[in-house]
PDB file of N, CA and C in Angstrom:
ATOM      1  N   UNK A   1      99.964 113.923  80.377  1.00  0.00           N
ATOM      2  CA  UNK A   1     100.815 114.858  79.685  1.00  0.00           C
ATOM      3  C   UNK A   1     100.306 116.289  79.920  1.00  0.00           C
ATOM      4  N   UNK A   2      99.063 116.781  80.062  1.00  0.00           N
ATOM      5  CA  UNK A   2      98.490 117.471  80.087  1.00  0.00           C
ATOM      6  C   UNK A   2      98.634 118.351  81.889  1.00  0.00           C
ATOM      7  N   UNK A   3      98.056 117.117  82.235  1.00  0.00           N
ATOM      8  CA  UNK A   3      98.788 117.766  83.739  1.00  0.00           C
ATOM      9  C   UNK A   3     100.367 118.075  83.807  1.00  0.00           C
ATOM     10  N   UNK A   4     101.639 117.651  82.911  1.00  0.00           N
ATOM     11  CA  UNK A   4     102.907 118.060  83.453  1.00  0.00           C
ATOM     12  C   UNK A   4     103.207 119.620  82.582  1.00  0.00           C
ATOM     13  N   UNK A   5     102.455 119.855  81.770  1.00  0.00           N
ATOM     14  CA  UNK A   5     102.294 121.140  81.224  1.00  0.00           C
ATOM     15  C   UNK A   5     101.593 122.224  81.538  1.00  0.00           C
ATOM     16  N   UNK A   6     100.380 121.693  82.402  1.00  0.00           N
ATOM     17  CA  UNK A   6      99.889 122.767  83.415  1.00  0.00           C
ATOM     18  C   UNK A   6     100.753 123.220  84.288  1.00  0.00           C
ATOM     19  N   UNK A   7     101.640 122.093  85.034  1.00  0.00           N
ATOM     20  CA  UNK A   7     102.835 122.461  86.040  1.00  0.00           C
ATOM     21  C   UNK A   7     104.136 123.473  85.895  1.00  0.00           C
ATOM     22  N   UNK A   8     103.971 123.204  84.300  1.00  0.00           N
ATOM     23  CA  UNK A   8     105.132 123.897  83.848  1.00  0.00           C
ATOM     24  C   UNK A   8     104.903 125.483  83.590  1.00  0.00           C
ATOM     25  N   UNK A   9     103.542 125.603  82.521  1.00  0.00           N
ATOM     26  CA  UNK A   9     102.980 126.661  82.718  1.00  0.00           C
ATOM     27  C   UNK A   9     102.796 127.589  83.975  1.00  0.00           C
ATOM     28  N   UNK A  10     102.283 126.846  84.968  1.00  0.00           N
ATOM     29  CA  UNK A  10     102.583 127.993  86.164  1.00  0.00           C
ATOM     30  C   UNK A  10     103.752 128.337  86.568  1.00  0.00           C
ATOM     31  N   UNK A  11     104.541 127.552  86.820  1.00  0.00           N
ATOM     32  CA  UNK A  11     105.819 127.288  87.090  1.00  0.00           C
ATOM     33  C   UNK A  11     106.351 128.453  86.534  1.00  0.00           C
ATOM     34  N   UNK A  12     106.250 128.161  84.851  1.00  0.00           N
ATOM     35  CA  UNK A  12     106.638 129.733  84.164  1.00  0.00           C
ATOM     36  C   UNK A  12     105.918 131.151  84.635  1.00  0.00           C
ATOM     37  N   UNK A  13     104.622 131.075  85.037  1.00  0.00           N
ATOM     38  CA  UNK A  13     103.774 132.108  85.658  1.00  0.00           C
ATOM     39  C   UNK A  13     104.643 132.261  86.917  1.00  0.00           C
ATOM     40  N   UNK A  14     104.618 131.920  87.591  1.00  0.00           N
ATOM     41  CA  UNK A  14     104.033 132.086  89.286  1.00  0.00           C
ATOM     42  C   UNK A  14     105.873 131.896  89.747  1.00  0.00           C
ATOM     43  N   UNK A  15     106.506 130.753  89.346  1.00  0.00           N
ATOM     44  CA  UNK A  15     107.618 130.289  90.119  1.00  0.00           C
ATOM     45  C   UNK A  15     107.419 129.329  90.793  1.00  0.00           C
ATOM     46  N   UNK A  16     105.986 128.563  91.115  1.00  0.00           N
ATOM     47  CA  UNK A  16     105.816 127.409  91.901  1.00  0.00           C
ATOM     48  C   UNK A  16     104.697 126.617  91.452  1.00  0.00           C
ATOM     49  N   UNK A  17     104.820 125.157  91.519  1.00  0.00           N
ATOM     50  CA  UNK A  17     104.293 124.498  91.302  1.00  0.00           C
ATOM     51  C   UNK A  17     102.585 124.016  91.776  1.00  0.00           C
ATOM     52  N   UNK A  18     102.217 123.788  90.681  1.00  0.00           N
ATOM     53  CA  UNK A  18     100.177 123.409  91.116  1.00  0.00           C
ATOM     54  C   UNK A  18     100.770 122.311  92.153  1.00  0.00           C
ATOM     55  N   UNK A  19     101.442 121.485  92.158  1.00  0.00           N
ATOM     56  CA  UNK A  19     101.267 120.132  92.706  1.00  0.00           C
ATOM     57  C   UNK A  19     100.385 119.173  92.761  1.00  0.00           C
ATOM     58  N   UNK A  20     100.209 119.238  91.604  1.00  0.00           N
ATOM     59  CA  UNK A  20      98.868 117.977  91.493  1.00  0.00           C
ATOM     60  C   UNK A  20      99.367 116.782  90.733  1.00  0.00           C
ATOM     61  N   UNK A  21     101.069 117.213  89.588  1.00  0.00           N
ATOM     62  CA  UNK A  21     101.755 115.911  89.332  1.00  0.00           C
ATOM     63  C   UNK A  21     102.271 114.881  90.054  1.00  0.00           C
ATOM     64  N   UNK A  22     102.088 113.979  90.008  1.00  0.00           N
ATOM     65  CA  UNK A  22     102.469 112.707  91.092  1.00  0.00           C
ATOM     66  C   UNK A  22     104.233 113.201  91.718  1.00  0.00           C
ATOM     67  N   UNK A  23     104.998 113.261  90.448  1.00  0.00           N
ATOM     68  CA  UNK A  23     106.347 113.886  90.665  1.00  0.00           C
ATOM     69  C   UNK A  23     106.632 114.831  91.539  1.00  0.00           C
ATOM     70  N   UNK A  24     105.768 115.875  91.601  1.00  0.00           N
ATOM     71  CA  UNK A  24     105.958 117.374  91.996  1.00  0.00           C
ATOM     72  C   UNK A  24     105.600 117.315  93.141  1.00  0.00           C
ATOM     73  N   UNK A  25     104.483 116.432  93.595  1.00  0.00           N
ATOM     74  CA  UNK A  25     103.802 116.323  94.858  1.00  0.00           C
ATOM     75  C   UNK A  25     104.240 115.228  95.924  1.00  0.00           C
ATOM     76  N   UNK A  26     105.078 114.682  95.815  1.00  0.00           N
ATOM     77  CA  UNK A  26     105.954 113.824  96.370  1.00  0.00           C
ATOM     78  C   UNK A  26     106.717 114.094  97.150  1.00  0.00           C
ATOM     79  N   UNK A  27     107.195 114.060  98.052  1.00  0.00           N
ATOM     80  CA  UNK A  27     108.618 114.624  98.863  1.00  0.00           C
ATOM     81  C   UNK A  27     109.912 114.342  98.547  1.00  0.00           C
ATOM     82  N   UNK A  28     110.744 115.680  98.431  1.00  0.00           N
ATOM     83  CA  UNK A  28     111.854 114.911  98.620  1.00  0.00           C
ATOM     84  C   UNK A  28     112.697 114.151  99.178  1.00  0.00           C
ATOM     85  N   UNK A  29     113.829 113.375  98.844  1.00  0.00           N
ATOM     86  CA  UNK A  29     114.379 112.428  99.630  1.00  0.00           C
ATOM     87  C   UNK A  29     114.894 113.429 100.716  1.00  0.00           C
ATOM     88  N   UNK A  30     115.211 114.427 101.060  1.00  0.00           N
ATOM     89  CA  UNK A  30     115.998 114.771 101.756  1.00  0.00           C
ATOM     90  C   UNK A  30     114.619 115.146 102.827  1.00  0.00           C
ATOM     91  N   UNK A  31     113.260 115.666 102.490  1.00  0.00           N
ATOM     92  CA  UNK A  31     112.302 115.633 102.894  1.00  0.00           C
ATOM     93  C   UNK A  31     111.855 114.031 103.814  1.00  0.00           C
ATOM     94  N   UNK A  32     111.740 113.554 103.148  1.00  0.00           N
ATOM     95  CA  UNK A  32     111.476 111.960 103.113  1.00  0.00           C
ATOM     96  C   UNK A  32     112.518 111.391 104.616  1.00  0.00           C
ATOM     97  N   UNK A  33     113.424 111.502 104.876  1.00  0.00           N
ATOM     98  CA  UNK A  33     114.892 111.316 105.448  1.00  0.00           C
ATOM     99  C   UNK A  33     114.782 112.053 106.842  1.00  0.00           C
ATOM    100  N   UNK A  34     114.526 113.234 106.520  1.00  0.00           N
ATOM    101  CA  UNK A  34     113.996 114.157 107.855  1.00  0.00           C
ATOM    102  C   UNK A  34     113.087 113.441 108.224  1.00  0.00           C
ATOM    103  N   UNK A  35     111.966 113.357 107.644  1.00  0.00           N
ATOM    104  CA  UNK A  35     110.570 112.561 108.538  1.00  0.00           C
ATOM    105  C   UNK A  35     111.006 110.962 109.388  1.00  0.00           C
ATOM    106  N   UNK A  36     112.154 110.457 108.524  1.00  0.00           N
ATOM    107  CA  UNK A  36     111.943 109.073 108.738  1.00  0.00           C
ATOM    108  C   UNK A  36     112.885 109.246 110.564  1.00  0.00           C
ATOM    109  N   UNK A  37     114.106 110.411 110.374  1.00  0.00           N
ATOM    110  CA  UNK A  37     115.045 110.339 111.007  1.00  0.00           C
ATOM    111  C   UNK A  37     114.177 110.617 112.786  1.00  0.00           C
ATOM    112  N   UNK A  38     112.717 112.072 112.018  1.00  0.00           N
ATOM    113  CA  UNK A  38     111.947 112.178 113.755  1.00  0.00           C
ATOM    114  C   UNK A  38     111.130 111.052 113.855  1.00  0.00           C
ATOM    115  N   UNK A  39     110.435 110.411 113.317  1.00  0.00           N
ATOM    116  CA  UNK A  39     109.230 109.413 113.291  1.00  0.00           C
ATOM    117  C   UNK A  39     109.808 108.025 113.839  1.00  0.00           C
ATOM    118  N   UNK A  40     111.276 107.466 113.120  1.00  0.00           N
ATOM    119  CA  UNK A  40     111.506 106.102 112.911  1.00  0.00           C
ATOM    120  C   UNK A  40     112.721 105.972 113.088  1.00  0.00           C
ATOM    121  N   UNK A  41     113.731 106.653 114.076  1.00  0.00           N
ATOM    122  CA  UNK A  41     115.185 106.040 113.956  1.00  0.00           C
ATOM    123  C   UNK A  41     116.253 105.241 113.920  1.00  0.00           C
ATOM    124  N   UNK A  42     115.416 103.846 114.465  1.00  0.00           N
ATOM    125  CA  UNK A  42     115.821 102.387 114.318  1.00  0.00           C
ATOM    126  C   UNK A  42     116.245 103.041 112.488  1.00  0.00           C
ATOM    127  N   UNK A  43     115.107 102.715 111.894  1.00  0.00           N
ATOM    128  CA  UNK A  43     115.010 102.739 110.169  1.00  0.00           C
ATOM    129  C   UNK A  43     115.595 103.612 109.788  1.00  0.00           C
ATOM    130  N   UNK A  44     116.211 104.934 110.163  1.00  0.00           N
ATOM    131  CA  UNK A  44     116.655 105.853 109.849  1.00  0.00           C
ATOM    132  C   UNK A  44     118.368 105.309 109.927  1.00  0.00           C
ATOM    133  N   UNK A  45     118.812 104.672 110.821  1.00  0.00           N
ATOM    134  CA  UNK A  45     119.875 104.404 110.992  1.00  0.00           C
ATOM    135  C   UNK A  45     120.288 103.108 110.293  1.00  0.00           C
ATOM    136  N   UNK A  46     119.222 102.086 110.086  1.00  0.00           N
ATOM    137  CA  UNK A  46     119.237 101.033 109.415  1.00  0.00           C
ATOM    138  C   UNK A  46     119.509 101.125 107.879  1.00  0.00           C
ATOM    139  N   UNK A  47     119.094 102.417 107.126  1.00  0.00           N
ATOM    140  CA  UNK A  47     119.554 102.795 105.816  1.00  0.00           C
ATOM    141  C   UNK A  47     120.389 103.512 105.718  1.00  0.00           C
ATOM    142  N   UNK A  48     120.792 103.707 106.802  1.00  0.00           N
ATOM    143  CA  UNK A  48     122.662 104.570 106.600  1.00  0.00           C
ATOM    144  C   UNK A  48     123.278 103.922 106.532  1.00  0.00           C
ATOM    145  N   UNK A  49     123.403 102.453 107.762  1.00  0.00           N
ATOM    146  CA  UNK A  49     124.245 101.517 107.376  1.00  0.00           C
ATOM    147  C   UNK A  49     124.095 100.673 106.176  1.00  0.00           C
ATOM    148  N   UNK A  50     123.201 100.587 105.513  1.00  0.00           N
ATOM    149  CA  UNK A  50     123.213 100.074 104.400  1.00  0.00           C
ATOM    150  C   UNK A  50     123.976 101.203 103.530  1.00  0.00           C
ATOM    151  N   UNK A  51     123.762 101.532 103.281  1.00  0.00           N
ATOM    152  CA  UNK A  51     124.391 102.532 102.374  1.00  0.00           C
ATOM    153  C   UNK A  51     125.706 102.703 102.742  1.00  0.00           C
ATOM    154  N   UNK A  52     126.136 102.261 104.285  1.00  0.00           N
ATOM    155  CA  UNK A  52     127.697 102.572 104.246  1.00  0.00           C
ATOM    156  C   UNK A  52     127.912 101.004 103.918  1.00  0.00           C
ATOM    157  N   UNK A  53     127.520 100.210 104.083  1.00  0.00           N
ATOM    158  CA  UNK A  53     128.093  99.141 103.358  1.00  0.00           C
ATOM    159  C   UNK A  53     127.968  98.806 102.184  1.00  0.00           C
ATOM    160  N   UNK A  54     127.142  99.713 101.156  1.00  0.00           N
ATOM    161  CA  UNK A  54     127.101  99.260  99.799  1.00  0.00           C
ATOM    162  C   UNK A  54     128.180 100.124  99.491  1.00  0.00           C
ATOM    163  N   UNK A  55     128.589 101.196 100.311  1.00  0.00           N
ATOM    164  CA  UNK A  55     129.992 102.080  99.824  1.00  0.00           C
ATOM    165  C   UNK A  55     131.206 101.327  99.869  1.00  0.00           C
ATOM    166  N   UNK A  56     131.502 100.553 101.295  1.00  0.00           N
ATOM    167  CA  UNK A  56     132.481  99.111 101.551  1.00  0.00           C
ATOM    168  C   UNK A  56     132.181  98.684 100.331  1.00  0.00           C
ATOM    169  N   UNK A  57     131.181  98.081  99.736  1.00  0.00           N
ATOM    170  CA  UNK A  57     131.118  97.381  98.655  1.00  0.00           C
ATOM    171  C   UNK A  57     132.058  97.374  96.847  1.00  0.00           C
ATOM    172  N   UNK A  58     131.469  98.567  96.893  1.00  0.00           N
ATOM    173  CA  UNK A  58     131.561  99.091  95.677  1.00  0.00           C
ATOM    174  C   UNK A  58     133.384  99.775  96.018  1.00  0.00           C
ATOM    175  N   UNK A  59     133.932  99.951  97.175  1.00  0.00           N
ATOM    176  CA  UNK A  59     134.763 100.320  96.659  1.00  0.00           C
ATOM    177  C   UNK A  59     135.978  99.456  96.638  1.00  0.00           C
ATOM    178  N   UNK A  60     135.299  98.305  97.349  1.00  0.00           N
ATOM    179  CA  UNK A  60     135.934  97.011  97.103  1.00  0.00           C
ATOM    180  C   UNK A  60     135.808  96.297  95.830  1.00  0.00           C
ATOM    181  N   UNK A  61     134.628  96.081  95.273  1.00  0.00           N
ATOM    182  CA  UNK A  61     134.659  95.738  93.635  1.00  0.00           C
ATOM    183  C   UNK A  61     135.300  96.790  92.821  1.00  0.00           C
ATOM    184  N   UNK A  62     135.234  97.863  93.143  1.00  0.00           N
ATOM    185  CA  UNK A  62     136.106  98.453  91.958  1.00  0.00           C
ATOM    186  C   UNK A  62     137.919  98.399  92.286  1.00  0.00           C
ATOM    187  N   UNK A  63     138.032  98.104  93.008  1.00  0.00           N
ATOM    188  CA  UNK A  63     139.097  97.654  93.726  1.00  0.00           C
ATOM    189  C   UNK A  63     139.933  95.915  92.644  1.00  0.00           C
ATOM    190  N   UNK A  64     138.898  95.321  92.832  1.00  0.00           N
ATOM    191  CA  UNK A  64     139.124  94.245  92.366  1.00  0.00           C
ATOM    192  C   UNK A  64     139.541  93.718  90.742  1.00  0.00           C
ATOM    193  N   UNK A  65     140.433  92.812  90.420  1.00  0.00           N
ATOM    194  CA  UNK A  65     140.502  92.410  89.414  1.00  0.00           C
ATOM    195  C   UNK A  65     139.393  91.707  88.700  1.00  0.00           C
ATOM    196  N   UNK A  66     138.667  91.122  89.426  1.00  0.00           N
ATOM    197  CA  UNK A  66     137.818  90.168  88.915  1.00  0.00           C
ATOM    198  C   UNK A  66     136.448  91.220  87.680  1.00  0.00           C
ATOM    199  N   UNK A  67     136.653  92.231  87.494  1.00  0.00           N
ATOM    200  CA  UNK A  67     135.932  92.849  87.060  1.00  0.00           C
ATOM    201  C   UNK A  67     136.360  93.597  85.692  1.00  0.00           C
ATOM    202  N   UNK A  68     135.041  93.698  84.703  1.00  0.00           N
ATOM    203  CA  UNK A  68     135.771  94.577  83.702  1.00  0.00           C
ATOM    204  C   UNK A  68     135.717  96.129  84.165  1.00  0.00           C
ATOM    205  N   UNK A  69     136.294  96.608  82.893  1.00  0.00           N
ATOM    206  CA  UNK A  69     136.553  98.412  83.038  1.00  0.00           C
ATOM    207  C   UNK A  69     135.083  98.666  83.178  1.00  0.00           C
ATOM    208  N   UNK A  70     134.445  98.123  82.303  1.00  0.00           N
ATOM    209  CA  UNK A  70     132.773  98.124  81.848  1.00  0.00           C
ATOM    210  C   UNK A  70     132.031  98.507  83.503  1.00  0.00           C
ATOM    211  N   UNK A  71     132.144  97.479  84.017  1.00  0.00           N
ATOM    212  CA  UNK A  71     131.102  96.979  85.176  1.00  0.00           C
ATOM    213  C   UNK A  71     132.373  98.041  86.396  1.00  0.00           C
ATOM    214  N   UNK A  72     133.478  98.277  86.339  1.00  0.00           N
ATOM    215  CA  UNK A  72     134.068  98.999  87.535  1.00  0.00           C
ATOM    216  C   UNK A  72     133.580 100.448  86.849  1.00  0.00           C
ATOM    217  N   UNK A  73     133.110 100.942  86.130  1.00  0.00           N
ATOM    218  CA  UNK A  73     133.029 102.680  85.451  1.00  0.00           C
ATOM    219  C   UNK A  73     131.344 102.539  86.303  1.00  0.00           C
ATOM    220  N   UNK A  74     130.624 100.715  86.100  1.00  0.00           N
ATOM    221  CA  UNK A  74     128.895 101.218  86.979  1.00  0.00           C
ATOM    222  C   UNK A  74     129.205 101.544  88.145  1.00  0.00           C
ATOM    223  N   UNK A  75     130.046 100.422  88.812  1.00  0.00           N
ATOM    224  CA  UNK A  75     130.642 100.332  90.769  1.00  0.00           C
ATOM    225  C   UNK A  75     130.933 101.881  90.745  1.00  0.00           C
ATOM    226  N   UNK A  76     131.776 102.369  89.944  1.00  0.00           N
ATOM    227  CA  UNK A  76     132.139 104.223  90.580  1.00  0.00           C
ATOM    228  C   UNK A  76     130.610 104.855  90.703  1.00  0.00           C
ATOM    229  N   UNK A  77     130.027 105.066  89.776  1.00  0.00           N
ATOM    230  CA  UNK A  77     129.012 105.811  89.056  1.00  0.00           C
ATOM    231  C   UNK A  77     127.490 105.530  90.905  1.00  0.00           C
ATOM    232  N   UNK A  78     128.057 104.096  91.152  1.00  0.00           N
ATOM    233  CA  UNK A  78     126.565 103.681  92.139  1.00  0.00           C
ATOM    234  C   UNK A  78     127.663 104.098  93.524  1.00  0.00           C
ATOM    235  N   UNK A  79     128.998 104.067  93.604  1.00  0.00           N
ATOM    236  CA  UNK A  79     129.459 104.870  95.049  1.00  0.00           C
ATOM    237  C   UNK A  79     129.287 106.220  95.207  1.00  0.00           C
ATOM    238  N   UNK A  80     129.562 107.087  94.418  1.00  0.00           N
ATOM    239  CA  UNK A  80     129.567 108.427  93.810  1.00  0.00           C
ATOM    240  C   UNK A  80     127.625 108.470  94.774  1.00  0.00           C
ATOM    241  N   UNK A  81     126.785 107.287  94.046  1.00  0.00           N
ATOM    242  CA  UNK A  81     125.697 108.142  94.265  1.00  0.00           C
ATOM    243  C   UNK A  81     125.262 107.702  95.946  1.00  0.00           C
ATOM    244  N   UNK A  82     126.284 106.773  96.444  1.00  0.00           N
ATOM    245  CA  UNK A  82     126.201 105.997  97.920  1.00  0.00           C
ATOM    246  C   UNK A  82     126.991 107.497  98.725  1.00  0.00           C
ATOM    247  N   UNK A  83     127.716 107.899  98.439  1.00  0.00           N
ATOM    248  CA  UNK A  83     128.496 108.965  98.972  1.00  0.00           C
ATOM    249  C   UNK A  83     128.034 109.756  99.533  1.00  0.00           C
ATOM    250  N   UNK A  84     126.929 110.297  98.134  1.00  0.00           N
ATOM    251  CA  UNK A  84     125.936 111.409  98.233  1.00  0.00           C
ATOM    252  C   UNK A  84     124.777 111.409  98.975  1.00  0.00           C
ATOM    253  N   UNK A  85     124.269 110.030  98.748  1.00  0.00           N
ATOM    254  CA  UNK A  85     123.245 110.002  99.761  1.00  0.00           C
ATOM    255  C   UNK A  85     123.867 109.529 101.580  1.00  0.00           C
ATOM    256  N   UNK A  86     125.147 109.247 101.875  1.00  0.00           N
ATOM    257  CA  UNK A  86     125.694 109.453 103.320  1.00  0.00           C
ATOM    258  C   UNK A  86     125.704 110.675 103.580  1.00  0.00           C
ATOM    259  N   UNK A  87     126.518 111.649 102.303  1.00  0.00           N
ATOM    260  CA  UNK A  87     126.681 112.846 102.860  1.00  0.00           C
ATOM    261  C   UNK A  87     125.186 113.299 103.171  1.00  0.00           C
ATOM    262  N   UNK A  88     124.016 113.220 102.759  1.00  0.00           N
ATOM    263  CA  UNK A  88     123.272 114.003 103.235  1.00  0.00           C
ATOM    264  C   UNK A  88     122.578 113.161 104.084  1.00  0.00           C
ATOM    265  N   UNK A  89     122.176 112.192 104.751  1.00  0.00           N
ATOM    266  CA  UNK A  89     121.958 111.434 105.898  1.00  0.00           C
ATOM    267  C   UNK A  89     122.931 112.008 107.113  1.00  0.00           C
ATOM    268  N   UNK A  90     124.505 112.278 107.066  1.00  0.00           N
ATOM    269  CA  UNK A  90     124.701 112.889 108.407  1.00  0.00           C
ATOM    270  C   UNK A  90     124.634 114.362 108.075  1.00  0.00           C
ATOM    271  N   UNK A  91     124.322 115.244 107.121  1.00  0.00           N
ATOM    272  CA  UNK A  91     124.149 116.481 107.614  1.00  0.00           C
ATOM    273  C   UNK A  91     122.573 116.624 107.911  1.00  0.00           C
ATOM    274  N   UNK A  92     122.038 115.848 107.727  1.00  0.00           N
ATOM    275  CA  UNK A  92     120.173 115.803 108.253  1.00  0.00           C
ATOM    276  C   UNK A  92     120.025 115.461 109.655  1.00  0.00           C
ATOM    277  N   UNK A  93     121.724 114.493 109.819  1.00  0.00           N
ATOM    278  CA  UNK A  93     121.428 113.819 111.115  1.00  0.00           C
ATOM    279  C   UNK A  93     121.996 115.063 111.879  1.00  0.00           C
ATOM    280  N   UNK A  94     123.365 115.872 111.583  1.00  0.00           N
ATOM    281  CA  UNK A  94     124.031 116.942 112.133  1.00  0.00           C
ATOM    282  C   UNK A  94     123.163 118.022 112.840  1.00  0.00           C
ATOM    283  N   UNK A  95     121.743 118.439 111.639  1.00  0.00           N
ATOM    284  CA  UNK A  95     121.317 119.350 112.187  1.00  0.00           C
ATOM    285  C   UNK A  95     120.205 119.288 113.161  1.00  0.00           C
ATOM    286  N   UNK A  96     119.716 117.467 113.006  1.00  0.00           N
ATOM    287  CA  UNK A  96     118.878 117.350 113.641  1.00  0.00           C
ATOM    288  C   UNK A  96     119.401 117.515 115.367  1.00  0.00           C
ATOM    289  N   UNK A  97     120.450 117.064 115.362  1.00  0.00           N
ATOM    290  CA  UNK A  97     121.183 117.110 116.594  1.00  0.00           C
ATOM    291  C   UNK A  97     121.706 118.845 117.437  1.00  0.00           C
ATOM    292  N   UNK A  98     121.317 119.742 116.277  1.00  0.00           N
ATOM    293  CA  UNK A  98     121.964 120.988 116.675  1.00  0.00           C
ATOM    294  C   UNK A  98     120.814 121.536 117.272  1.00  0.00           C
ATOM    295  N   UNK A  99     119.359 120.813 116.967  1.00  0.00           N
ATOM    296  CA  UNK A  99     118.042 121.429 117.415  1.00  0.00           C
ATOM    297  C   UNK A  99     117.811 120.975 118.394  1.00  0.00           C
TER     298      UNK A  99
END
């Protein structure tokens, strides 16, 4: 606790983070995504297509009768966040390609 209040404290000082919270010091996914896309592109491409098929998925269950309002309001809520993470897989892939 102590360390996420030091973080914050500077944060309020400075504008940037100590990085010594596990959280803070982590990469982001979009960070994370870049590395995987120069390092590993088999794998880089292997979690896009997943993700475009959990989008097939979900927009086929919400599609479906077999489901309540309940469980089709989660299916939107997990495409919404499948969307988001395609959209930024091809603009990572877009720019990697413009370099």
């Amino acid at each position: 606790m102590e360390v996420c209040f030091d973080e914050l404290r500077q944060f309020d000082r400075t504008g940037q983070f100590l990085g010594k919270h596990p959280f803070i010091a982590q990469k982001s996914e979009r960070e994370r995504v870049t590395d995987l896309l120069r390092s590993d592109p088999d794998r880089y491409f292997e979690e896009r297509k997943n993700i475009e098929l959990n989008i097939t998925r979900y927009t086929s269950q919400i599609g479906s009768s077999r489901f309540s309002e309940e469980k089709k309001k989660k299916f939107q809520e997990l495409l919404e966040q499948h969307q988001a993470s395609l959209y930024m897989y091809r603009e990572i892939f877009n720019e990697f390609i413009k370099q």
